[in-house]
PDB file of N, CA and C in Angstrom:
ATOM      1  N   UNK A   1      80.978 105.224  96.164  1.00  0.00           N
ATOM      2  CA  UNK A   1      81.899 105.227  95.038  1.00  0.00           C
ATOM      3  C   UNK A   1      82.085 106.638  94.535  1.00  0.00           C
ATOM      4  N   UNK A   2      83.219 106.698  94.075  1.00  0.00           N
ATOM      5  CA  UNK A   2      83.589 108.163  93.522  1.00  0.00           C
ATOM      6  C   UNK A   2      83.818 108.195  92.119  1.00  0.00           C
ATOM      7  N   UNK A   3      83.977 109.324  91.427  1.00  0.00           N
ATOM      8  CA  UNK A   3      84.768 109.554  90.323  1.00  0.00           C
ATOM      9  C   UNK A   3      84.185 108.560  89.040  1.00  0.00           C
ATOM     10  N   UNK A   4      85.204 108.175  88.675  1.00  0.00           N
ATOM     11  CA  UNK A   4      84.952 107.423  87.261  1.00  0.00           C
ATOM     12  C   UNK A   4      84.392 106.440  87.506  1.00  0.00           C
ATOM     13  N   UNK A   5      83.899 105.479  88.705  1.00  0.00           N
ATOM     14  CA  UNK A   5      83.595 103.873  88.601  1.00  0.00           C
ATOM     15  C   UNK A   5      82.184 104.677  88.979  1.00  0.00           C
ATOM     16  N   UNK A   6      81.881 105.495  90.269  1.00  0.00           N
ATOM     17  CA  UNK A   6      80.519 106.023  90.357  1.00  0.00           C
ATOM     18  C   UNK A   6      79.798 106.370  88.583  1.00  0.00           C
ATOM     19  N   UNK A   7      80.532 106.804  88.297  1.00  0.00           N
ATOM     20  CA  UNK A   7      79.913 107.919  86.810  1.00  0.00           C
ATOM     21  C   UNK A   7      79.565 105.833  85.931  1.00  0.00           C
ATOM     22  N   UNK A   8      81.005 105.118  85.720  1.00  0.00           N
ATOM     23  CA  UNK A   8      80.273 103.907  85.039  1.00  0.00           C
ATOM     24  C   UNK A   8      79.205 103.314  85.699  1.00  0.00           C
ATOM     25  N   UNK A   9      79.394 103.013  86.828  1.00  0.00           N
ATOM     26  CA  UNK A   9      77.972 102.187  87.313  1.00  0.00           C
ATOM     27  C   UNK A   9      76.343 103.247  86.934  1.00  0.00           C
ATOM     28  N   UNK A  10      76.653 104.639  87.157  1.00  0.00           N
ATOM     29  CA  UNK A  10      75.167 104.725  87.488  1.00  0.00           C
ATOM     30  C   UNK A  10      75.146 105.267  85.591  1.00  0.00           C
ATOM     31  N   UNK A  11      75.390 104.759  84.803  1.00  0.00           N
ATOM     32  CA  UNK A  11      75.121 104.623  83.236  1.00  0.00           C
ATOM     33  C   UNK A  11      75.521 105.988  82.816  1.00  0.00           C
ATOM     34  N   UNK A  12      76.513 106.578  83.553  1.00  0.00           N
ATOM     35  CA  UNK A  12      76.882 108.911  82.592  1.00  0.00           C
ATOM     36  C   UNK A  12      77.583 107.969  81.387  1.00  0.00           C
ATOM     37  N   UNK A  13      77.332 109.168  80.655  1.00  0.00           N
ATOM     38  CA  UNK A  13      78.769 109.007  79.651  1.00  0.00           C
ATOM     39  C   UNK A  13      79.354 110.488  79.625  1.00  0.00           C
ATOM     40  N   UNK A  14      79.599 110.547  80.547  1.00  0.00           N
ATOM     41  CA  UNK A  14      81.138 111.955  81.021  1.00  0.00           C
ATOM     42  C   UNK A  14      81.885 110.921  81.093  1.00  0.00           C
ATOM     43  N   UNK A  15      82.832 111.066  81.001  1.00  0.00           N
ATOM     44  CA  UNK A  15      84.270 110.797  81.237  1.00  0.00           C
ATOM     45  C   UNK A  15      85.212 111.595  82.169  1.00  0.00           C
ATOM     46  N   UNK A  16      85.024 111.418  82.765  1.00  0.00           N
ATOM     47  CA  UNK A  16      86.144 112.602  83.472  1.00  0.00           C
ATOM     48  C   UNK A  16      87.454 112.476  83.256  1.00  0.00           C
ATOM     49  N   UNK A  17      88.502 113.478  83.702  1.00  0.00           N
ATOM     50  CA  UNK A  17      89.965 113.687  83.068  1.00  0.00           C
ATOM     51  C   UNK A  17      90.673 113.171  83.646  1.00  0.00           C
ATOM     52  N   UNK A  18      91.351 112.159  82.879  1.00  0.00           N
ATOM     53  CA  UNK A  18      92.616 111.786  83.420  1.00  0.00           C
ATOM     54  C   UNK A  18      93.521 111.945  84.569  1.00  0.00           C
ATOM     55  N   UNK A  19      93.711 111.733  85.923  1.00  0.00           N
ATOM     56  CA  UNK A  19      94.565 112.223  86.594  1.00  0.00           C
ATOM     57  C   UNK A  19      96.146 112.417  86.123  1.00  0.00           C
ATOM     58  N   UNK A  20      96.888 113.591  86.382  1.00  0.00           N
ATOM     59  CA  UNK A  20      98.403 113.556  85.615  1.00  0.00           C
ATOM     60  C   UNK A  20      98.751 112.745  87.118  1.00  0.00           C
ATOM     61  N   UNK A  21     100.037 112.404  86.480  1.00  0.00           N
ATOM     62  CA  UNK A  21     101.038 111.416  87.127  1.00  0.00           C
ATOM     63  C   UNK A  21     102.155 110.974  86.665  1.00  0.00           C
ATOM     64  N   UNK A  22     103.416 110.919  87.583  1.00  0.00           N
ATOM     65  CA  UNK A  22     104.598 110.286  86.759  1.00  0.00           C
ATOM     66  C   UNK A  22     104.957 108.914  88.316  1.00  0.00           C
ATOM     67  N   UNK A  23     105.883 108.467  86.875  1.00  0.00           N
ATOM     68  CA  UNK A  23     106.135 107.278  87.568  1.00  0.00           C
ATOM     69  C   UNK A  23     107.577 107.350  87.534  1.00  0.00           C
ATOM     70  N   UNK A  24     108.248 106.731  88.997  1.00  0.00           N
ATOM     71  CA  UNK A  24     109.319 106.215  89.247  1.00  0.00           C
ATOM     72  C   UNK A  24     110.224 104.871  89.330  1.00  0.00           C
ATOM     73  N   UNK A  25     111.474 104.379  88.805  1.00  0.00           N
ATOM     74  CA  UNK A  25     111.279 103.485  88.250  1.00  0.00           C
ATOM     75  C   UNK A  25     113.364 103.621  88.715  1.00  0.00           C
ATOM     76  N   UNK A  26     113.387 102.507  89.450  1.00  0.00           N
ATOM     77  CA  UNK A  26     115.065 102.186  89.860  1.00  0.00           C
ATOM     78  C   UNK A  26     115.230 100.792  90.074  1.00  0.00           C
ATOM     79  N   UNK A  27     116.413  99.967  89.555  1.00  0.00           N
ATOM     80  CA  UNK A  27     117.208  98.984  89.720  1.00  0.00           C
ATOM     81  C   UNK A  27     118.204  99.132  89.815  1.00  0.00           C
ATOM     82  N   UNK A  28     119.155  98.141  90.676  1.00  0.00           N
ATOM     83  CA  UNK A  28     120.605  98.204  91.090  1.00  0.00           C
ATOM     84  C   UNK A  28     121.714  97.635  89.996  1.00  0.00           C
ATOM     85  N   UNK A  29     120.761  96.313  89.407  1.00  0.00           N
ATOM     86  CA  UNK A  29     121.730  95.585  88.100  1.00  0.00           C
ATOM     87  C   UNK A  29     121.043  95.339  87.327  1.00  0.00           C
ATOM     88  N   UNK A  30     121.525  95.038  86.281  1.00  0.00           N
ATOM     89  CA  UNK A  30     120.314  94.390  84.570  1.00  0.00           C
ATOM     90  C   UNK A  30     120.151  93.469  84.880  1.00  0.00           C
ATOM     91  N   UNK A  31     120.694  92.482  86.054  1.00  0.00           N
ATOM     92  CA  UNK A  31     119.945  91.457  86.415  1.00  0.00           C
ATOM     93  C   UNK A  31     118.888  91.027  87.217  1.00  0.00           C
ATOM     94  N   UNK A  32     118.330  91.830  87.715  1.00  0.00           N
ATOM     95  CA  UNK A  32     117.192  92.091  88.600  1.00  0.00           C
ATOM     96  C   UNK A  32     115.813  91.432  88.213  1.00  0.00           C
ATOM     97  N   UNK A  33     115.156  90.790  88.447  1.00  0.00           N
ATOM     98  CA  UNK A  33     113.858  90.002  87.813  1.00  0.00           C
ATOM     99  C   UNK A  33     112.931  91.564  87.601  1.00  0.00           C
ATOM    100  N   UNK A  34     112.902  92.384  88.517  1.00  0.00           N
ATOM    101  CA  UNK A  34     111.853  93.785  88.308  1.00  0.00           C
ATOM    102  C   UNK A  34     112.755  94.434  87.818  1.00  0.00           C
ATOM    103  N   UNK A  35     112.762  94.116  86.428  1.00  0.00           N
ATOM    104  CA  UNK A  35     114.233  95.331  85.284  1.00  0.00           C
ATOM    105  C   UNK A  35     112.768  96.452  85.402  1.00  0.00           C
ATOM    106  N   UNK A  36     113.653  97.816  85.182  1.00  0.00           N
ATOM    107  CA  UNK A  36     112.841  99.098  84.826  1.00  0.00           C
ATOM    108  C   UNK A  36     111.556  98.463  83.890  1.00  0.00           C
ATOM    109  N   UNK A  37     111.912  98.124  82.717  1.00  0.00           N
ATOM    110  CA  UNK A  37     110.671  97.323  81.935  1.00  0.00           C
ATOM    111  C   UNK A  37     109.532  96.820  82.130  1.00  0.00           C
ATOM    112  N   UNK A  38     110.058  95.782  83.289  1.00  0.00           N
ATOM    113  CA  UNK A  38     109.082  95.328  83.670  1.00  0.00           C
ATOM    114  C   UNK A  38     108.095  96.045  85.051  1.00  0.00           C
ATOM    115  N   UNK A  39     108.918  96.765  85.679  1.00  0.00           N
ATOM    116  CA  UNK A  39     107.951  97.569  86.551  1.00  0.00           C
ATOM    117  C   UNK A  39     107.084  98.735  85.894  1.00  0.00           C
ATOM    118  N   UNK A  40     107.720  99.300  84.650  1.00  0.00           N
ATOM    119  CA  UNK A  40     106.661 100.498  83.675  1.00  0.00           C
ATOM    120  C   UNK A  40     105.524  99.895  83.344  1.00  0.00           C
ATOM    121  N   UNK A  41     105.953  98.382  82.838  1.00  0.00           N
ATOM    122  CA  UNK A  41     104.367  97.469  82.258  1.00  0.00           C
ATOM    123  C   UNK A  41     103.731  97.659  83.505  1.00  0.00           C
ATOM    124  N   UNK A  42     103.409  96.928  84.768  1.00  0.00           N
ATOM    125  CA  UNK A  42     102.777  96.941  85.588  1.00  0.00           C
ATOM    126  C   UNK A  42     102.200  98.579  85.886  1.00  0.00           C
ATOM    127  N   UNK A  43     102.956  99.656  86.110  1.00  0.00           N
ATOM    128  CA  UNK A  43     102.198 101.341  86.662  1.00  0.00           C
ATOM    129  C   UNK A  43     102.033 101.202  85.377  1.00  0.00           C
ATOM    130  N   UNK A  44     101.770 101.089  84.294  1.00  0.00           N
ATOM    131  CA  UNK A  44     101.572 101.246  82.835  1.00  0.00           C
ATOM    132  C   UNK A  44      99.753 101.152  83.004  1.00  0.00           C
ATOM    133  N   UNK A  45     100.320  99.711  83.571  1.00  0.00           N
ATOM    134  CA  UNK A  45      98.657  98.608  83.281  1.00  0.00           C
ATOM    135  C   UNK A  45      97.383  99.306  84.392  1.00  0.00           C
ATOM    136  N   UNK A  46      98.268  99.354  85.950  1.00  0.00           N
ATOM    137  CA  UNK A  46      97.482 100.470  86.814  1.00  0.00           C
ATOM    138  C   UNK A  46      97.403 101.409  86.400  1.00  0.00           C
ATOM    139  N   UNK A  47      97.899 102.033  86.143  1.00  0.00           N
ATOM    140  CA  UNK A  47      97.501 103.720  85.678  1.00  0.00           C
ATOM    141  C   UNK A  47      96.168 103.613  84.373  1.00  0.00           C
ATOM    142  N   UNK A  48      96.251 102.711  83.887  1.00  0.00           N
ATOM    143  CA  UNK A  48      95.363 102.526  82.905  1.00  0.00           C
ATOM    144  C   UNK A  48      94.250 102.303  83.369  1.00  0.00           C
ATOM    145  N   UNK A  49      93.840 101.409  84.090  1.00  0.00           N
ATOM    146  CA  UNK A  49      92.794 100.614  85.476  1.00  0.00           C
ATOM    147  C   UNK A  49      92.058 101.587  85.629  1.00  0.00           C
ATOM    148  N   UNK A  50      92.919 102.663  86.184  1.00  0.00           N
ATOM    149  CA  UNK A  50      92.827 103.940  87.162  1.00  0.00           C
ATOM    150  C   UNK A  50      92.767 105.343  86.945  1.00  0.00           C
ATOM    151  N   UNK A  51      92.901 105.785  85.536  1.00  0.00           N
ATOM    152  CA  UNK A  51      92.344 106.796  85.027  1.00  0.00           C
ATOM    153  C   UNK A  51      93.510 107.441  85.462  1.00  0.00           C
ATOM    154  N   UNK A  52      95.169 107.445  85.678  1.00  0.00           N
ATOM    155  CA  UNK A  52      95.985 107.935  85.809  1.00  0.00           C
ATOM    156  C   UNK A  52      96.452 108.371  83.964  1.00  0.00           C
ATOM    157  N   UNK A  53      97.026 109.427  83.945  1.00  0.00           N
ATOM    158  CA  UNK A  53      97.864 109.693  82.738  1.00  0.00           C
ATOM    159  C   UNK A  53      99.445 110.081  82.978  1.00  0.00           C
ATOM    160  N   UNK A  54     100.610 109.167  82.573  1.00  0.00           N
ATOM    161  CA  UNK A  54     101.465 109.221  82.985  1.00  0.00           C
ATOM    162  C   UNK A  54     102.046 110.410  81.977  1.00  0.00           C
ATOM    163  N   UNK A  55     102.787 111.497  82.614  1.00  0.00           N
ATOM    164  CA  UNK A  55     103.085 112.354  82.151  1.00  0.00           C
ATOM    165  C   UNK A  55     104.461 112.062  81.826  1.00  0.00           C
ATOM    166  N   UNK A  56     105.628 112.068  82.779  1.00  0.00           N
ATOM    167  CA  UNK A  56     106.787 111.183  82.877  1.00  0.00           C
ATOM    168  C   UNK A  56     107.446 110.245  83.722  1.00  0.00           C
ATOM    169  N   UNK A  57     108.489 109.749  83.270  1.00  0.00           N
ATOM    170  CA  UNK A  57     109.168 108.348  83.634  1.00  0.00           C
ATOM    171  C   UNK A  57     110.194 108.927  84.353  1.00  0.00           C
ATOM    172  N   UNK A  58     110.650 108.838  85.591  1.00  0.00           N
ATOM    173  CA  UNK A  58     112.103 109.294  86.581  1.00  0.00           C
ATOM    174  C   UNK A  58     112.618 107.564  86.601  1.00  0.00           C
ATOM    175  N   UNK A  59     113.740 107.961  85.949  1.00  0.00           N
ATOM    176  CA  UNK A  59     114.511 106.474  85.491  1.00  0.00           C
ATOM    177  C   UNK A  59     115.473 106.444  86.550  1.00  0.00           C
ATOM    178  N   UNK A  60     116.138 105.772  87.389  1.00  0.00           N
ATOM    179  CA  UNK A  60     117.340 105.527  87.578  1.00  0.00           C
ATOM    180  C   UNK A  60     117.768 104.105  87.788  1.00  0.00           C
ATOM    181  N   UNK A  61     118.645 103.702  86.847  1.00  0.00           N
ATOM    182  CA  UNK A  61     119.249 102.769  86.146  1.00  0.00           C
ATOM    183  C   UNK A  61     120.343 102.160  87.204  1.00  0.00           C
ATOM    184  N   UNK A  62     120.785 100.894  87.261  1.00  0.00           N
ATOM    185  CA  UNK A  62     122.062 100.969  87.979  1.00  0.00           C
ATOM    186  C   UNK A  62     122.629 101.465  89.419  1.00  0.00           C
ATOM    187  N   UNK A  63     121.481 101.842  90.092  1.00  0.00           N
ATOM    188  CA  UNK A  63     121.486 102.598  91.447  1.00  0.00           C
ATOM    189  C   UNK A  63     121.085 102.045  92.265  1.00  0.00           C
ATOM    190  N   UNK A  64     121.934 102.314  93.546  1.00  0.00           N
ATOM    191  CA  UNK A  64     121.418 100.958  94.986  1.00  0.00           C
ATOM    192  C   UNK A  64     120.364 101.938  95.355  1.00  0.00           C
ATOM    193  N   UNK A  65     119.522 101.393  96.358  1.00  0.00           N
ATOM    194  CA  UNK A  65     118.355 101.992  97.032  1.00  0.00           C
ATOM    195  C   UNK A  65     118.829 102.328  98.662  1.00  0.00           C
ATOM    196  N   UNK A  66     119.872 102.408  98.643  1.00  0.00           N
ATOM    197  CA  UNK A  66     120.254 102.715 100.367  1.00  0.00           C
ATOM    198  C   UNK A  66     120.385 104.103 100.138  1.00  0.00           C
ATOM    199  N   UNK A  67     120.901 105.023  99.552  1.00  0.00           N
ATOM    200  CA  UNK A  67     121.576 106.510  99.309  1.00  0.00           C
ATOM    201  C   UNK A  67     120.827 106.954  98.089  1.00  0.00           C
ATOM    202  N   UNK A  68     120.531 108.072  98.433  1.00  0.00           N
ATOM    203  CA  UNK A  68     120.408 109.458  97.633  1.00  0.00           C
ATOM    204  C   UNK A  68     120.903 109.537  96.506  1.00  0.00           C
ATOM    205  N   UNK A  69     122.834 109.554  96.995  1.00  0.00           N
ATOM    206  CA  UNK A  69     123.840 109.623  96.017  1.00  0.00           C
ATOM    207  C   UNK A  69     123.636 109.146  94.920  1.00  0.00           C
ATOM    208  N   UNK A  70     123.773 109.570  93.848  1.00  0.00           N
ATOM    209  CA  UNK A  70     123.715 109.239  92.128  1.00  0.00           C
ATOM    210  C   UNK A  70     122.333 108.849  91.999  1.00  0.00           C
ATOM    211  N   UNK A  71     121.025 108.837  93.132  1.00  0.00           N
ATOM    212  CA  UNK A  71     119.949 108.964  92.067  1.00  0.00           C
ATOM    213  C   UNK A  71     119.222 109.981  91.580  1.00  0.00           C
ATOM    214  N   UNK A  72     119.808 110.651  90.491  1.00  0.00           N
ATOM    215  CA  UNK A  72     119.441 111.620  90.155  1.00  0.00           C
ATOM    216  C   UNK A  72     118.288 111.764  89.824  1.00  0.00           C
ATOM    217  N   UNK A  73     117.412 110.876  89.347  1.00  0.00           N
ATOM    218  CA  UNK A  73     115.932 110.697  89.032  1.00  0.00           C
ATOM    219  C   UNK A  73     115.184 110.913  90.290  1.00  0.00           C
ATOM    220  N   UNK A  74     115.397 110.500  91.140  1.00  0.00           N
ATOM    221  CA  UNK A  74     114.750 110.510  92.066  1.00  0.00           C
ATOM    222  C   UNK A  74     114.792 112.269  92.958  1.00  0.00           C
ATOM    223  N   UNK A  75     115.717 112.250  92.803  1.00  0.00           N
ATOM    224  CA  UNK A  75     116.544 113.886  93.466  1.00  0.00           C
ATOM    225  C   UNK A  75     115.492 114.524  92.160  1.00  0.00           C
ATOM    226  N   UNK A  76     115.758 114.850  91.508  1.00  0.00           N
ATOM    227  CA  UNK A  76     114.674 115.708  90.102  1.00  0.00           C
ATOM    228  C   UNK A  76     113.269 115.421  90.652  1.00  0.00           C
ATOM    229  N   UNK A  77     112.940 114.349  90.900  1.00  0.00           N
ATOM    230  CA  UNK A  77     111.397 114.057  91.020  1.00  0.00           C
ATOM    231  C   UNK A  77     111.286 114.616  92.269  1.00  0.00           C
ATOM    232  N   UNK A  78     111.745 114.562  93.737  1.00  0.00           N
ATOM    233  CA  UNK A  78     111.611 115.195  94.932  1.00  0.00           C
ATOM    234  C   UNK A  78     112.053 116.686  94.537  1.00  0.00           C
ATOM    235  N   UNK A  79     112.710 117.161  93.909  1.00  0.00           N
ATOM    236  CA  UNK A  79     112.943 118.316  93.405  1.00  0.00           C
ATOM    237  C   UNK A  79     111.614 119.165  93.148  1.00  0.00           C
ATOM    238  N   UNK A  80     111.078 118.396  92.010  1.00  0.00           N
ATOM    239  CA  UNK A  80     109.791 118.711  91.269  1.00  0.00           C
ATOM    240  C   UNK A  80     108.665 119.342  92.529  1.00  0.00           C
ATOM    241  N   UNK A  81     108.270 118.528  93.284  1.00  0.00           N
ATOM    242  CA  UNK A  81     107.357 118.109  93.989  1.00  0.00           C
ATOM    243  C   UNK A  81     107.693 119.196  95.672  1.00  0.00           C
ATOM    244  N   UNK A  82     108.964 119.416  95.727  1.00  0.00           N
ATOM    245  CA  UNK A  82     109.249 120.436  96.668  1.00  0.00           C
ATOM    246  C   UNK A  82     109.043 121.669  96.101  1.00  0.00           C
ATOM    247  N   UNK A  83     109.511 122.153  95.139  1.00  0.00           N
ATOM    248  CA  UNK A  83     108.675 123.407  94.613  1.00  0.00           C
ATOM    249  C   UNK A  83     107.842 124.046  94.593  1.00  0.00           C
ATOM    250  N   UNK A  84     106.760 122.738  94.586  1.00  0.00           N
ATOM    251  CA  UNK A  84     105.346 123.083  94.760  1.00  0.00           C
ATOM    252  C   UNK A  84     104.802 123.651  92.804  1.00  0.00           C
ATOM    253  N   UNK A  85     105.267 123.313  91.857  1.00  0.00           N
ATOM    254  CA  UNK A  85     105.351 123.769  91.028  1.00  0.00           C
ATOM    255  C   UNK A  85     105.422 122.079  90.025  1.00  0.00           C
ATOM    256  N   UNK A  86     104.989 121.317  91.443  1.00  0.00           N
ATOM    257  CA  UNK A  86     105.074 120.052  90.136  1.00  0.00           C
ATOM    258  C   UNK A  86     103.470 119.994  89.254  1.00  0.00           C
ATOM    259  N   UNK A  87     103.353 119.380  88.100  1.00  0.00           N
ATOM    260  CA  UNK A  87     102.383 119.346  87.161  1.00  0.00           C
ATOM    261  C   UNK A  87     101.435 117.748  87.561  1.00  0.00           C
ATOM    262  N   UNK A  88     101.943 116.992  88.001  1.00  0.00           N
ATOM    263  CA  UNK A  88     101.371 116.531  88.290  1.00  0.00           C
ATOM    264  C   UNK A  88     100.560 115.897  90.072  1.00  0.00           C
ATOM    265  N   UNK A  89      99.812 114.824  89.945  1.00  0.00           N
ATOM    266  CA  UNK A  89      99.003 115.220  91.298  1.00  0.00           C
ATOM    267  C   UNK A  89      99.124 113.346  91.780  1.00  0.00           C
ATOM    268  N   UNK A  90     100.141 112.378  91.120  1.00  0.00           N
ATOM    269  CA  UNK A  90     100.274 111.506  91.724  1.00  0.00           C
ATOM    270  C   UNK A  90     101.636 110.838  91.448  1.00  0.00           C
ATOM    271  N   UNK A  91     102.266 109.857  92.224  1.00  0.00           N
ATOM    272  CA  UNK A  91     103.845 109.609  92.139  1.00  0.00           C
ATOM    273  C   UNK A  91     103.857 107.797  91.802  1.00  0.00           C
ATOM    274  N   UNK A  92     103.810 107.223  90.833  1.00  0.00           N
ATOM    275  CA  UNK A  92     103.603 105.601  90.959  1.00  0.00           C
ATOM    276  C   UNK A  92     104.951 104.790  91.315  1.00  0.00           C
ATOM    277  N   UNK A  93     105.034 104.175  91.908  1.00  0.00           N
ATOM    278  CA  UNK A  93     106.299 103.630  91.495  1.00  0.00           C
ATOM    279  C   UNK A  93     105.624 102.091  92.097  1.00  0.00           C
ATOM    280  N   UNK A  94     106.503 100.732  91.725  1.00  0.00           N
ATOM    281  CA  UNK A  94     105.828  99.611  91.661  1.00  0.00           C
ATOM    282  C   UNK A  94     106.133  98.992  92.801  1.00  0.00           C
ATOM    283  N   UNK A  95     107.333  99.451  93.865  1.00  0.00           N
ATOM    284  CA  UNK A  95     106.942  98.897  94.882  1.00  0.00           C
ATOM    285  C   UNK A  95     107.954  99.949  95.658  1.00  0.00           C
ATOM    286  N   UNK A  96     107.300  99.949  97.250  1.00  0.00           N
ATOM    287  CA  UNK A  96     108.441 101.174  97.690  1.00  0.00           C
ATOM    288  C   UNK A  96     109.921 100.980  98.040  1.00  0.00           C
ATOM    289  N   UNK A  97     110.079  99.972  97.993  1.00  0.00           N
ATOM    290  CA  UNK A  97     111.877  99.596  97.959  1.00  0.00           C
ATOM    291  C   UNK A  97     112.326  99.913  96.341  1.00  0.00           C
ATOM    292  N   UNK A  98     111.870 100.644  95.717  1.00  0.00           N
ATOM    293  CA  UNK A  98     112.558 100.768  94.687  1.00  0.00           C
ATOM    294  C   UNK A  98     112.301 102.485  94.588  1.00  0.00           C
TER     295      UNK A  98
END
């Protein structure tokens, strides 16, 4: 075991730091059973589990998952992360078709 569950089982009280992390988050219509909402609760609830700290949310609203085109959230977040200059050190999103 590593990290934070090693440190609870063998009785520390360190805490270690938060991992940063943002989460990604796309639907095609407001009718979708996984609305944005409901996929933030879920990486919300993991990240919590998991000693993740979500830094920010890459929204894209209204966007098919076949093309690039118009997701700008997503283009910013691969943006971020090609730089090499991103802040954080993990990417959540709730399932990979989205």
């Amino acid at each position: 075991m590593r990290g934070r569950e090693a440190n609870r089982e063998a009785g520390g009280s360190q805490s270690e730091p938060d991992v940063p992390a943002v989460a990604y988050v796309r639907m095609s219509t407001d009718h979708q059973k996984y609305s944005t909402e409901n996929q933030l609760d879920v990486i919300r609830s993991y990240a919590a589990a998991r000693g993740l700290q979500i830094l920010r949310i890459f929204e894209d609203s209204g966007r098919s998952g076949l093309r690039l085109d118009g997701r700008e959230a997503l283009q910013n977040l691969m943006g971020e992360v090609q730089s090499g200059l991103a802040d954080f050190k993990a990417i959540l999103v709730y399932d990979v078709s989205r």
